[in-house]
N, C-alpha and C. Protein backbone atom coordinates (compact mmCIF):
# COMPACT_ATOMS: atom_id res chain seq x y z
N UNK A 1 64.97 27.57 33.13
CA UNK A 1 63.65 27.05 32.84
C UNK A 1 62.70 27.49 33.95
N UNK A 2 61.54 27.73 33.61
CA UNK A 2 60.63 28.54 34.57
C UNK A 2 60.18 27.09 35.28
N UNK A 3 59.85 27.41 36.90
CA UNK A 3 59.37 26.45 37.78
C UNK A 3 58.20 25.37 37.44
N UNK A 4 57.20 25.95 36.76
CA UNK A 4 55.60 25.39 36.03
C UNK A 4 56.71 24.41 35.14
N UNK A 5 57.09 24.72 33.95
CA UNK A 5 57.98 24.08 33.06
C UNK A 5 58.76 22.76 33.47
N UNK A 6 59.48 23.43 34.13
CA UNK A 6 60.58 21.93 34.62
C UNK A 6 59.47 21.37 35.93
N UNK A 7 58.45 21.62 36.47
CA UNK A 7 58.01 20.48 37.50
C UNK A 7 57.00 19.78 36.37
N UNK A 8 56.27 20.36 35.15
CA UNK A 8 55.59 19.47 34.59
C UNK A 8 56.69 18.61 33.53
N UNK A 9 57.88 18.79 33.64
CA UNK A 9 58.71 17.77 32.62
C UNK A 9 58.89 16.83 33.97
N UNK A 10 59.33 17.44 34.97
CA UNK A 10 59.69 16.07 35.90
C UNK A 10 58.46 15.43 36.44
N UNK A 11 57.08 15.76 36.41
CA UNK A 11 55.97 15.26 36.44
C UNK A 11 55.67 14.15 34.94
N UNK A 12 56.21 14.64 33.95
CA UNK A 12 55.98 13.41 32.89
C UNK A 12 56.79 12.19 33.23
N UNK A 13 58.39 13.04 33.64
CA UNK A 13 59.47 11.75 33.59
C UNK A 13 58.99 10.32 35.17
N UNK A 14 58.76 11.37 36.23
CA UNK A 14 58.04 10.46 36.86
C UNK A 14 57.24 9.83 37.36
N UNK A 15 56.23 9.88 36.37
CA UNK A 15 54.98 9.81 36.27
C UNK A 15 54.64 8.48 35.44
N UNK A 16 56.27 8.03 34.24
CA UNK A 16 55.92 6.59 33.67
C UNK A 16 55.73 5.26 34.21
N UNK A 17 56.53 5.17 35.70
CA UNK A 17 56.17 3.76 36.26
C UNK A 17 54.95 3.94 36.33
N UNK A 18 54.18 5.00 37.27
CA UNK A 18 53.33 4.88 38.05
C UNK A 18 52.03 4.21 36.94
N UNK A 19 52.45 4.69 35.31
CA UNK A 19 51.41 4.91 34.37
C UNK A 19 51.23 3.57 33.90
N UNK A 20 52.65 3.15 33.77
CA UNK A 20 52.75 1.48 33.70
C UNK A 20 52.09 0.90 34.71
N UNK A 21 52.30 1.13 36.01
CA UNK A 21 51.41 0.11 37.44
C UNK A 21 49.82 0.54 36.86
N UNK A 22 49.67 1.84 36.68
CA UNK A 22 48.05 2.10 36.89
C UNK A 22 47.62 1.33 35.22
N UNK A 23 47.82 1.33 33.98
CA UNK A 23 47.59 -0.03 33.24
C UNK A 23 47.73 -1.47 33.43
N UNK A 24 48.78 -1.47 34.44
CA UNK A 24 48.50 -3.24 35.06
C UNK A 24 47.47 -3.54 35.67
N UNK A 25 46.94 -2.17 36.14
CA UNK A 25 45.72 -2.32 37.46
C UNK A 25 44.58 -2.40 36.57
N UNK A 26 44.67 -1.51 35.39
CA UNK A 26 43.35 -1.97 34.84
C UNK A 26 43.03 -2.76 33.65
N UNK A 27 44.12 -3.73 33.92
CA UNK A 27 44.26 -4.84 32.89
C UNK A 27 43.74 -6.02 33.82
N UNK A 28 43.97 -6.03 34.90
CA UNK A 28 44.04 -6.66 35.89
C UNK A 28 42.46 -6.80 36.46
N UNK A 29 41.80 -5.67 36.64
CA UNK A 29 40.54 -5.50 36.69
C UNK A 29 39.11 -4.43 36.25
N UNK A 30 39.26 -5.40 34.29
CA UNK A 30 38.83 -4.91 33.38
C UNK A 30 37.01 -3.94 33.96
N UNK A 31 36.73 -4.39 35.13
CA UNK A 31 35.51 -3.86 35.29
C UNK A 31 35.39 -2.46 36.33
N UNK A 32 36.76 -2.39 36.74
CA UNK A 32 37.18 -1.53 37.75
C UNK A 32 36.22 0.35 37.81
N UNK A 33 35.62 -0.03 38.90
CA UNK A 33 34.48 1.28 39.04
C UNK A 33 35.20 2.60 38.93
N UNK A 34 34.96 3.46 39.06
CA UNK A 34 35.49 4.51 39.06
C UNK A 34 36.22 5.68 39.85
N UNK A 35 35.75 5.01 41.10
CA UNK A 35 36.12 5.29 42.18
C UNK A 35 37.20 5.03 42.84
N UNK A 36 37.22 3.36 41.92
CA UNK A 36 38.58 2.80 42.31
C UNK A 36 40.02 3.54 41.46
N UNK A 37 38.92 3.64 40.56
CA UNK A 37 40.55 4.41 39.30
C UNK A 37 40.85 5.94 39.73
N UNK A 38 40.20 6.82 40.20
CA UNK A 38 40.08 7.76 40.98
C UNK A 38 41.51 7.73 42.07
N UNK A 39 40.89 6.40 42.83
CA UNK A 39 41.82 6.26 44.36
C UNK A 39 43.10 5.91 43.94
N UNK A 40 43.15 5.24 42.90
CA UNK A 40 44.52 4.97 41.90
C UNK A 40 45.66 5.73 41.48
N UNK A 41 44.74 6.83 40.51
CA UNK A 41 45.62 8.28 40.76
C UNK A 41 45.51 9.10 41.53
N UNK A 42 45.22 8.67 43.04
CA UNK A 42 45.54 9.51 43.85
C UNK A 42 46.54 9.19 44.95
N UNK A 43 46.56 7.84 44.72
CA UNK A 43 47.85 7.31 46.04
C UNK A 43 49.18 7.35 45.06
N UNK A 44 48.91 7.06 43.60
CA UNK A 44 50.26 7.20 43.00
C UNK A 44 50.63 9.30 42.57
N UNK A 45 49.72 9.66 42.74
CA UNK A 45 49.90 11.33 42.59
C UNK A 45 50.48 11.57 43.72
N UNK A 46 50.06 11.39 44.94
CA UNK A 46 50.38 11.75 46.33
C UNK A 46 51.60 11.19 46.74
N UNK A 47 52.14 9.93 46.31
CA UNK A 47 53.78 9.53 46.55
C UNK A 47 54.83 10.52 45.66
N UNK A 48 54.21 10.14 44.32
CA UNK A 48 54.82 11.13 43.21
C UNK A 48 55.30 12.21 44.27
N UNK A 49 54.53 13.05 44.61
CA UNK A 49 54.39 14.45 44.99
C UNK A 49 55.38 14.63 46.40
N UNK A 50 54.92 12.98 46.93
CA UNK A 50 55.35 13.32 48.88
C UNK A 50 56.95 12.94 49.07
N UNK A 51 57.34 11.95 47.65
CA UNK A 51 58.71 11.35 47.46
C UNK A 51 59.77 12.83 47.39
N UNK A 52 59.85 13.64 46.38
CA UNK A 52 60.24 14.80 45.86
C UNK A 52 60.19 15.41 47.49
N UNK A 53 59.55 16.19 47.88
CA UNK A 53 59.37 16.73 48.97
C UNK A 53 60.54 15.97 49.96
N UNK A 54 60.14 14.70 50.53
CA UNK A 54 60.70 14.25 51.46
C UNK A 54 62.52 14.32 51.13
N UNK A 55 63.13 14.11 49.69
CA UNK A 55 64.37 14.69 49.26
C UNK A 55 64.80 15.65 49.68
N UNK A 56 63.42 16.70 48.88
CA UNK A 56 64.02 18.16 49.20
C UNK A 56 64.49 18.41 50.81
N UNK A 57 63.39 17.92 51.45
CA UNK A 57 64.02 17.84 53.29
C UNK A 57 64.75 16.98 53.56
N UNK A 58 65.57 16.29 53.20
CA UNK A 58 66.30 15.52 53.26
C UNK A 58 67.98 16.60 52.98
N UNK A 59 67.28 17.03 51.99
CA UNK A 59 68.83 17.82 51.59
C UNK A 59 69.02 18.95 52.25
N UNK A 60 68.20 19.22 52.42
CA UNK A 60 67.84 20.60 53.73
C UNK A 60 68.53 20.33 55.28
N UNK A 61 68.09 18.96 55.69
CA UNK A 61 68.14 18.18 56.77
C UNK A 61 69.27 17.37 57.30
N UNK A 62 69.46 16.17 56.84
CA UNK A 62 70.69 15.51 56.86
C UNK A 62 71.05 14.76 55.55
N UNK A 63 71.63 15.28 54.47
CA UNK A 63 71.98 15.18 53.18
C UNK A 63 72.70 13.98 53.44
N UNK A 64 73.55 13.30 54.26
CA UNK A 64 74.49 12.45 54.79
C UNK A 64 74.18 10.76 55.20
N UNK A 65 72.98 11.22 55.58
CA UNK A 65 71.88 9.86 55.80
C UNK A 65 71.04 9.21 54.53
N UNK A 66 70.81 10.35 54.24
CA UNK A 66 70.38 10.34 52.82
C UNK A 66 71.13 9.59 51.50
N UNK A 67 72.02 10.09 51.72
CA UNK A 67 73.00 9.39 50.40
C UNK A 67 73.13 7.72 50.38
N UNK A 68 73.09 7.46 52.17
CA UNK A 68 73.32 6.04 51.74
C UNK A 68 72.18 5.07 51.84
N UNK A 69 70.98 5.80 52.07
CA UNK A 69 69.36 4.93 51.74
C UNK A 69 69.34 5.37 50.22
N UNK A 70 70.07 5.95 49.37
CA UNK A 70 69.49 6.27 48.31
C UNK A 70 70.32 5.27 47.29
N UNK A 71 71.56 4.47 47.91
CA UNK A 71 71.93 3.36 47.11
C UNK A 71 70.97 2.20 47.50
N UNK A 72 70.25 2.06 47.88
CA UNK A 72 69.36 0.97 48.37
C UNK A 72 68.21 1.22 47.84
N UNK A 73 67.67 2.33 47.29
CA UNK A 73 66.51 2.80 46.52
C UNK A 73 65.89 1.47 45.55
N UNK A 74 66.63 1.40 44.52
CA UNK A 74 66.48 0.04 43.60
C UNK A 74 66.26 -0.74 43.88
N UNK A 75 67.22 -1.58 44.74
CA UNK A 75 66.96 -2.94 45.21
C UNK A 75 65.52 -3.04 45.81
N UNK A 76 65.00 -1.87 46.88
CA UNK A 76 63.70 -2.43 47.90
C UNK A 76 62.43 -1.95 46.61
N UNK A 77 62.95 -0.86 45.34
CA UNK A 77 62.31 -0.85 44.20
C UNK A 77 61.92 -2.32 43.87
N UNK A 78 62.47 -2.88 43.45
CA UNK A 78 62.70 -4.07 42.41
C UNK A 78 62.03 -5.14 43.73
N UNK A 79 62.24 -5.27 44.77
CA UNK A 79 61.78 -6.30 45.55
C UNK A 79 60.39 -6.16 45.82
N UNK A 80 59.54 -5.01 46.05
CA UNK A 80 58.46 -4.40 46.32
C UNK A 80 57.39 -5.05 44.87
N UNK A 81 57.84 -4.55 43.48
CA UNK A 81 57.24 -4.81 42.41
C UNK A 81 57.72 -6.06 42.15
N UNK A 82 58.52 -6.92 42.36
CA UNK A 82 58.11 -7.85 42.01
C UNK A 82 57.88 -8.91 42.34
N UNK A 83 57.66 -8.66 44.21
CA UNK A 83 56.75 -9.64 45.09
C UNK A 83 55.37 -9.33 44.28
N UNK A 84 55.17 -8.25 44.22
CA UNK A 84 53.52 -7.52 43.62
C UNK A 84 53.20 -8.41 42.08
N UNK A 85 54.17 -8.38 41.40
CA UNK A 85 54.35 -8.78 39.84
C UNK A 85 54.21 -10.52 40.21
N UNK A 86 55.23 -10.87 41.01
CA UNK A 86 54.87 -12.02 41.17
C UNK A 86 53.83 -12.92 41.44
N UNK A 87 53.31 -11.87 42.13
CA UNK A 87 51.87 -12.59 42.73
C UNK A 87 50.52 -12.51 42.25
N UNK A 88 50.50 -11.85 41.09
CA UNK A 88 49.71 -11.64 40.21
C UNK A 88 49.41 -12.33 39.15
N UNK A 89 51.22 -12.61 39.21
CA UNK A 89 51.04 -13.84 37.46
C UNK A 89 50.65 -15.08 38.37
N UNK A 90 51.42 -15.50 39.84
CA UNK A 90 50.74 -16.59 40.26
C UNK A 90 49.33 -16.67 40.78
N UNK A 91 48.35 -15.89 40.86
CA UNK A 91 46.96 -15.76 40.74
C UNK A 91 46.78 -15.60 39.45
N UNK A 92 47.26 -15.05 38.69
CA UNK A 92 46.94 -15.40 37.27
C UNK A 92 46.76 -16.82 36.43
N UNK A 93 47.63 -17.78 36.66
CA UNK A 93 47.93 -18.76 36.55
C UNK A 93 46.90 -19.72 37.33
N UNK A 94 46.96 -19.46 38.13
CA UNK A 94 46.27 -20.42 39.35
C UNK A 94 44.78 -20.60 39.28
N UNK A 95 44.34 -19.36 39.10
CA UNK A 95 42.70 -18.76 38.98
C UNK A 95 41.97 -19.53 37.64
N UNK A 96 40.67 -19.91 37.96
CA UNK A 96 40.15 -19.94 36.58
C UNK A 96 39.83 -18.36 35.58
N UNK A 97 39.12 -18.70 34.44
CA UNK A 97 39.52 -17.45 33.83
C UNK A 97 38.36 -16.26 34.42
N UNK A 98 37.22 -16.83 34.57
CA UNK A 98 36.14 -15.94 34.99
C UNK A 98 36.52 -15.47 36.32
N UNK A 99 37.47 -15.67 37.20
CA UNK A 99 37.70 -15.12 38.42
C UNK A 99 38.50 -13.89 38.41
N UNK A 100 38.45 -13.13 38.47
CA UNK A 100 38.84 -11.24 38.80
C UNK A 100 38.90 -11.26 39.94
N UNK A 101 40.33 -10.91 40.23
CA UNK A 101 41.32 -10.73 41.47
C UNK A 101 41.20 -9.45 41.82
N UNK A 102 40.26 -9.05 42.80
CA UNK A 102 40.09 -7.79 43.16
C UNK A 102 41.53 -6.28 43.53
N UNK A 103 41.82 -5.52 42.92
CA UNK A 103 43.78 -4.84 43.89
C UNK A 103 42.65 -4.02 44.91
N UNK A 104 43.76 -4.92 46.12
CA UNK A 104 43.26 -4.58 47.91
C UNK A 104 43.89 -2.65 47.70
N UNK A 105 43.78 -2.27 48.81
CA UNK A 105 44.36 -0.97 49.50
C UNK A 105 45.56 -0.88 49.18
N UNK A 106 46.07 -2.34 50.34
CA UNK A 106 47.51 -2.44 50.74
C UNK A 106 48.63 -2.86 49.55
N UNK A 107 47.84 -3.15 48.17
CA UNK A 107 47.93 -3.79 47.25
C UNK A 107 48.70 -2.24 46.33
N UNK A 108 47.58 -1.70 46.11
CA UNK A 108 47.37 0.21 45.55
C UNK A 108 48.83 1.11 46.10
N UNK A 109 48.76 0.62 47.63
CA UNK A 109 49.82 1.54 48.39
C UNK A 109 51.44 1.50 48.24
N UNK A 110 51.41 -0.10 48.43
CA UNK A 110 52.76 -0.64 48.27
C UNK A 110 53.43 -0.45 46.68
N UNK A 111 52.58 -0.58 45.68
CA UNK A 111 52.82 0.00 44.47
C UNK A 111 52.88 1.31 44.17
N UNK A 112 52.02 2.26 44.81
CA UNK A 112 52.92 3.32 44.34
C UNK A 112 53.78 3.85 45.37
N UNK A 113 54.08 3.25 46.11
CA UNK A 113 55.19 3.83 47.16
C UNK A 113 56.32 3.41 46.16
N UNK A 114 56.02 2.09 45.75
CA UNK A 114 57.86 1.16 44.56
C UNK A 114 57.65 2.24 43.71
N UNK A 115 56.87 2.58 42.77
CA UNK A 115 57.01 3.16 41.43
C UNK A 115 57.31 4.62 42.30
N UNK A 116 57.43 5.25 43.25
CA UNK A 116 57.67 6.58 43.11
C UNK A 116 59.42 6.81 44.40
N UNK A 117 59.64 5.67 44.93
CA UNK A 117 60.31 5.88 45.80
C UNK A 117 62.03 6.22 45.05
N UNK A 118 62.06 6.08 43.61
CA UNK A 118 63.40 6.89 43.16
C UNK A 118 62.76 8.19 42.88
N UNK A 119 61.82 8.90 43.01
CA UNK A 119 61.55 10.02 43.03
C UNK A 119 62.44 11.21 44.33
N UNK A 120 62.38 10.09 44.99
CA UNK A 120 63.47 11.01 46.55
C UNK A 120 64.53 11.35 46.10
N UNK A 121 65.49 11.11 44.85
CA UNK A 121 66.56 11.64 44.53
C UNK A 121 66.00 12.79 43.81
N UNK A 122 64.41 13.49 43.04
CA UNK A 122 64.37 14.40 42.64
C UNK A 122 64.43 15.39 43.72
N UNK A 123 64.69 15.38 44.51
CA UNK A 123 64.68 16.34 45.81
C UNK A 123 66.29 16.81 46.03
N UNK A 124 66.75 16.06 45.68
CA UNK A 124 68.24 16.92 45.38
C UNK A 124 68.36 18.07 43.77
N UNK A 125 67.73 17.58 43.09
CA UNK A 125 67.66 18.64 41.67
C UNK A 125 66.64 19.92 42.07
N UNK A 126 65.58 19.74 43.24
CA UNK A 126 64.90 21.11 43.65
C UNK A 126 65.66 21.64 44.75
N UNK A 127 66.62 20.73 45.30
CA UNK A 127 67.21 21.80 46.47
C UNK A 127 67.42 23.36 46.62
N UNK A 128 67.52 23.66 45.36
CA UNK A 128 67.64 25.47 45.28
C UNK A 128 66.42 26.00 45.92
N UNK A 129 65.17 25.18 45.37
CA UNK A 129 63.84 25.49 45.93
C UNK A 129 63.56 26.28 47.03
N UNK A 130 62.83 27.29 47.00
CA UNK A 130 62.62 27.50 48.56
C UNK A 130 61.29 26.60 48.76
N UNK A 131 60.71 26.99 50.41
CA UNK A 131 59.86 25.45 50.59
C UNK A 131 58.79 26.04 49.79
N UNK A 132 57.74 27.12 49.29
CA UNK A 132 56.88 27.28 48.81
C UNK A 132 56.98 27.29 47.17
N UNK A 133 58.08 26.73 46.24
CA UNK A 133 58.71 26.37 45.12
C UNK A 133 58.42 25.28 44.76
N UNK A 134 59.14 24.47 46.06
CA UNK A 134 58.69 22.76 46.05
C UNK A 134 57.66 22.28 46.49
N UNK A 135 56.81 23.36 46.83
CA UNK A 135 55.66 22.62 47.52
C UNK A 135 54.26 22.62 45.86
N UNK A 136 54.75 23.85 45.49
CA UNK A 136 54.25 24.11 44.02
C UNK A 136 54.61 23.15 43.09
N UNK A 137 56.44 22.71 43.09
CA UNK A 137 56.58 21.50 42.29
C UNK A 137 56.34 20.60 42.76
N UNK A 138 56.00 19.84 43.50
CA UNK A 138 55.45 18.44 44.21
C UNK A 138 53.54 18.81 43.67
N UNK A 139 53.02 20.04 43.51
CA UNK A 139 51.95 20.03 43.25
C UNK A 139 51.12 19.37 41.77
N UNK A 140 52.58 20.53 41.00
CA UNK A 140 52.11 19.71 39.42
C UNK A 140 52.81 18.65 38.95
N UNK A 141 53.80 17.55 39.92
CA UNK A 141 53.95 16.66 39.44
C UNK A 141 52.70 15.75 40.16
N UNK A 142 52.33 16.18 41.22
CA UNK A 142 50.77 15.10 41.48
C UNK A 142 49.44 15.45 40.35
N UNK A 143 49.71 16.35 39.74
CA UNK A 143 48.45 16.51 38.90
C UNK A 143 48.70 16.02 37.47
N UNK A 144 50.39 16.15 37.23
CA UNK A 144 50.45 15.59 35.73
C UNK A 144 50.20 14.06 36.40
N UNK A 145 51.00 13.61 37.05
CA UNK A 145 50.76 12.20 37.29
C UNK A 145 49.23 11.51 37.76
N UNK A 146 48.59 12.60 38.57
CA UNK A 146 46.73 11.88 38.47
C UNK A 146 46.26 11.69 37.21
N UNK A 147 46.76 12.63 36.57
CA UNK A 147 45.91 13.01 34.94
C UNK A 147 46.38 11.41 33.79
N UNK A 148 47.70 11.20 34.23
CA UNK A 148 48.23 10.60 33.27
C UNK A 148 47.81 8.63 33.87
N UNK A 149 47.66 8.97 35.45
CA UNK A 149 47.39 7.22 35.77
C UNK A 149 46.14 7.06 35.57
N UNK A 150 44.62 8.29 35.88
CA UNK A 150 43.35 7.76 35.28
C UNK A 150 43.50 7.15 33.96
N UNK A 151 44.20 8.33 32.82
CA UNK A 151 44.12 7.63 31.46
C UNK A 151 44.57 6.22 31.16
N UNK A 152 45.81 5.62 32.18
CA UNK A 152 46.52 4.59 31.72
C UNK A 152 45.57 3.60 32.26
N UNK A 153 44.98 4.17 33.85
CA UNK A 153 44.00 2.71 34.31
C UNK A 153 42.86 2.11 32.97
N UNK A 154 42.38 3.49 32.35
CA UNK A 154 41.31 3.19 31.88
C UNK A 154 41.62 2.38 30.02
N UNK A 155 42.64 3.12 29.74
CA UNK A 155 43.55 2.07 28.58
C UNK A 155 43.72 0.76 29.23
N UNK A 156 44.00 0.50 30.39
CA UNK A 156 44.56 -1.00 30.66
C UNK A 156 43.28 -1.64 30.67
N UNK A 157 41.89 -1.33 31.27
CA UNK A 157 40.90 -1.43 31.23
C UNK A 157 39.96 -2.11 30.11
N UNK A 158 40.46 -1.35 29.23
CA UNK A 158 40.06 -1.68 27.10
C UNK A 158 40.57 -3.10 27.32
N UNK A 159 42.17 -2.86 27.29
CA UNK A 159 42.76 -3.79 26.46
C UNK A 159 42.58 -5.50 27.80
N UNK A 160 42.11 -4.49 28.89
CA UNK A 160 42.10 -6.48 30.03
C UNK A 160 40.23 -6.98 29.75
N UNK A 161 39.79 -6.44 29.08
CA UNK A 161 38.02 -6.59 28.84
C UNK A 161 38.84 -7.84 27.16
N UNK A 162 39.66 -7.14 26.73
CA UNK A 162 39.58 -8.10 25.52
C UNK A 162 40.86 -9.38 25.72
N UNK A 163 41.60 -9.03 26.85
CA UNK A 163 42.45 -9.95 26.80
C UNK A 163 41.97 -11.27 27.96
N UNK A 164 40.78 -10.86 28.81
CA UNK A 164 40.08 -12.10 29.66
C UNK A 164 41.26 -12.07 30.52
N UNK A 165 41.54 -13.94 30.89
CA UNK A 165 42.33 -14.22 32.00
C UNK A 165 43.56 -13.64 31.93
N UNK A 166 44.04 -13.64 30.87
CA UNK A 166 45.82 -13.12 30.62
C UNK A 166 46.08 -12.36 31.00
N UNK A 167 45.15 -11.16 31.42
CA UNK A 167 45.41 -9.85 31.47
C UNK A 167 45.81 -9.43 33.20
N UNK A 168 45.70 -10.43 33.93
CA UNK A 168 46.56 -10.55 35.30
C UNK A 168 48.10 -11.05 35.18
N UNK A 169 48.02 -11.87 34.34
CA UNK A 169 49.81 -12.40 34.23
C UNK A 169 50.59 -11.35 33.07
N UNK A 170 49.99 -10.73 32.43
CA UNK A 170 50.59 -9.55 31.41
C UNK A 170 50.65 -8.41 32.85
N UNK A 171 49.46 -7.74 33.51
CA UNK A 171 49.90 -7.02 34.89
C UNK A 171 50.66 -7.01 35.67
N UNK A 172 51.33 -8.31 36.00
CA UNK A 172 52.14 -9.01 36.71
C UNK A 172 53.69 -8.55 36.13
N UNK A 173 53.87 -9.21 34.91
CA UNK A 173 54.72 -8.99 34.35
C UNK A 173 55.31 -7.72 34.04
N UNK A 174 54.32 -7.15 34.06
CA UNK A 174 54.32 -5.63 33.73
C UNK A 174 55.24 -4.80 34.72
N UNK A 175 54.52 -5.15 35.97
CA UNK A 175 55.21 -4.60 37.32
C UNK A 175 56.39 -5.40 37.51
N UNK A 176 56.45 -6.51 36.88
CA UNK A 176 57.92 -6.67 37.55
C UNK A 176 59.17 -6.23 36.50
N UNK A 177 58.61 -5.90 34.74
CA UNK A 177 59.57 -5.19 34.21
C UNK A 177 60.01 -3.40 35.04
N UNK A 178 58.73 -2.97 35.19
CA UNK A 178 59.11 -1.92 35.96
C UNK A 178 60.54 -1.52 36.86
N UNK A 179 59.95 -2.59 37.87
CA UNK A 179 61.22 -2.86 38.82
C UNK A 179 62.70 -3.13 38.68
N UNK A 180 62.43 -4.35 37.46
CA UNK A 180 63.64 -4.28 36.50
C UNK A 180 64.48 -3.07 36.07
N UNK A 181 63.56 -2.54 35.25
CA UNK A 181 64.06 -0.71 34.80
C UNK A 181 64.50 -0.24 36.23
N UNK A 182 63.54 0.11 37.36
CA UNK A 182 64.02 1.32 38.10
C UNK A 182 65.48 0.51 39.05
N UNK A 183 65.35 -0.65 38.64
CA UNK A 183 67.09 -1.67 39.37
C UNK A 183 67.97 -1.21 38.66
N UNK A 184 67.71 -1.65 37.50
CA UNK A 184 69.15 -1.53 36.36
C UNK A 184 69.35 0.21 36.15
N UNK A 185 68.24 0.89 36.01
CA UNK A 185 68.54 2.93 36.27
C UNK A 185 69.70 3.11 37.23
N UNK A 186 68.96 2.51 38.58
CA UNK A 186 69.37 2.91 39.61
C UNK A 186 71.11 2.56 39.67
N UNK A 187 71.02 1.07 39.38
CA UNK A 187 72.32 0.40 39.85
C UNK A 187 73.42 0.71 38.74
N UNK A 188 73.06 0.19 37.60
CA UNK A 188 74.00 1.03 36.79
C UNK A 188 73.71 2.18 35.99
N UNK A 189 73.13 3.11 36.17
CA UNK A 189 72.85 4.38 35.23
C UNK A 189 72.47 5.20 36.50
N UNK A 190 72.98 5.15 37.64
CA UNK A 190 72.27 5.93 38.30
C UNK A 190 73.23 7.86 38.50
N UNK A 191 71.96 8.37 38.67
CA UNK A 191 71.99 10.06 38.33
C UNK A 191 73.13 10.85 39.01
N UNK A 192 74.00 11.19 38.24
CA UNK A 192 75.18 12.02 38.28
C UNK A 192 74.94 13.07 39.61
């Protein structure tokens, strides 16, 4: 399979949490400027992109160290999203309905670091890579994945304008099925 080819299939495949977080975000905050949805797909493009990479040097580097942070992948997955998930449905809950819970920085960051941090095992499937290969595939999986989290912020966006207060505890929930998935992938289905 030609390089363009297989980095935009592994740009779709990991590109779905992030697409799921970036619709929680704009379910979450139906009025969200544009700038913000912008900065959205760009911290989850740029993990996408920096996760893969950091593998590939990893396998390059000390493959050995590596193996055993990469059984722990899931778990700090799943703990990350759903402190985040959690705390959303409990501001969800808590808040009256006209109140819109602004997502901080640190809020943006920590989420897509969870949704992209099983991406570090794609860095063992580019190992053949030389570094200007992977630096090309880390490129178009940050561009399928910008392309694909604007669209999802701005779908989550629609549907949190018509869903009012709920649409923080559906966000919530959202991110913490995520976590769920990338636990149960990881722990029992995890990659040959």
């Amino acid at each position: 399979m030609s390089l363009f080819l297989n980095s935009g299939l592994l740009g779709l495949g990991l590109a779905m949490d992030a697409c799921a977080a970036s619709m929680a975000n704009g379910l979450n905050e139906p009025q969200m400027r544009k700038s913000k949805i912008l900065l959205i797909a760009f911290l989850f493009a740029f993990f996408q992109a920096l996760m893969p990479l950091l593998g590939w040097l990893c396998v390059h580097a000390a493959a050995q160290q590596f193996e055993s942070f990469e059984r722990a992948i899931p778990y700090v997955a799943l703990a990350l999203l759903a402190f985040i998930g959690g705390k959303m449905i409990y501001e969800g809950v808590r808040h009256k309905e006209e109140e819109t819970k602004s997502l901080t920085a640190e809020t943006l960051v920590t989420q897509a670091f969870a949704t992209s941090i099983d991406a570090l095992s794609v860095g063992f499937t580019i190992s053949a890579y030389g570094a200007a290969e992977a630096f090309v595939c880390a490129g178009i999986i940050a561009a399928v994945t910008f392309t694909l989290c604007v669209a999802s912020v701005f779908i989550g966006r629609k549907f949190g304008t018509k869903l009012g207060g709920k649409a923080e505890i559906l966000g919530g929930a959202i991110l913490i099925l995520i976590g769920m998935e990338i636990f149960v992938s990881g722990v029992f289905f995890p990659a040959a």
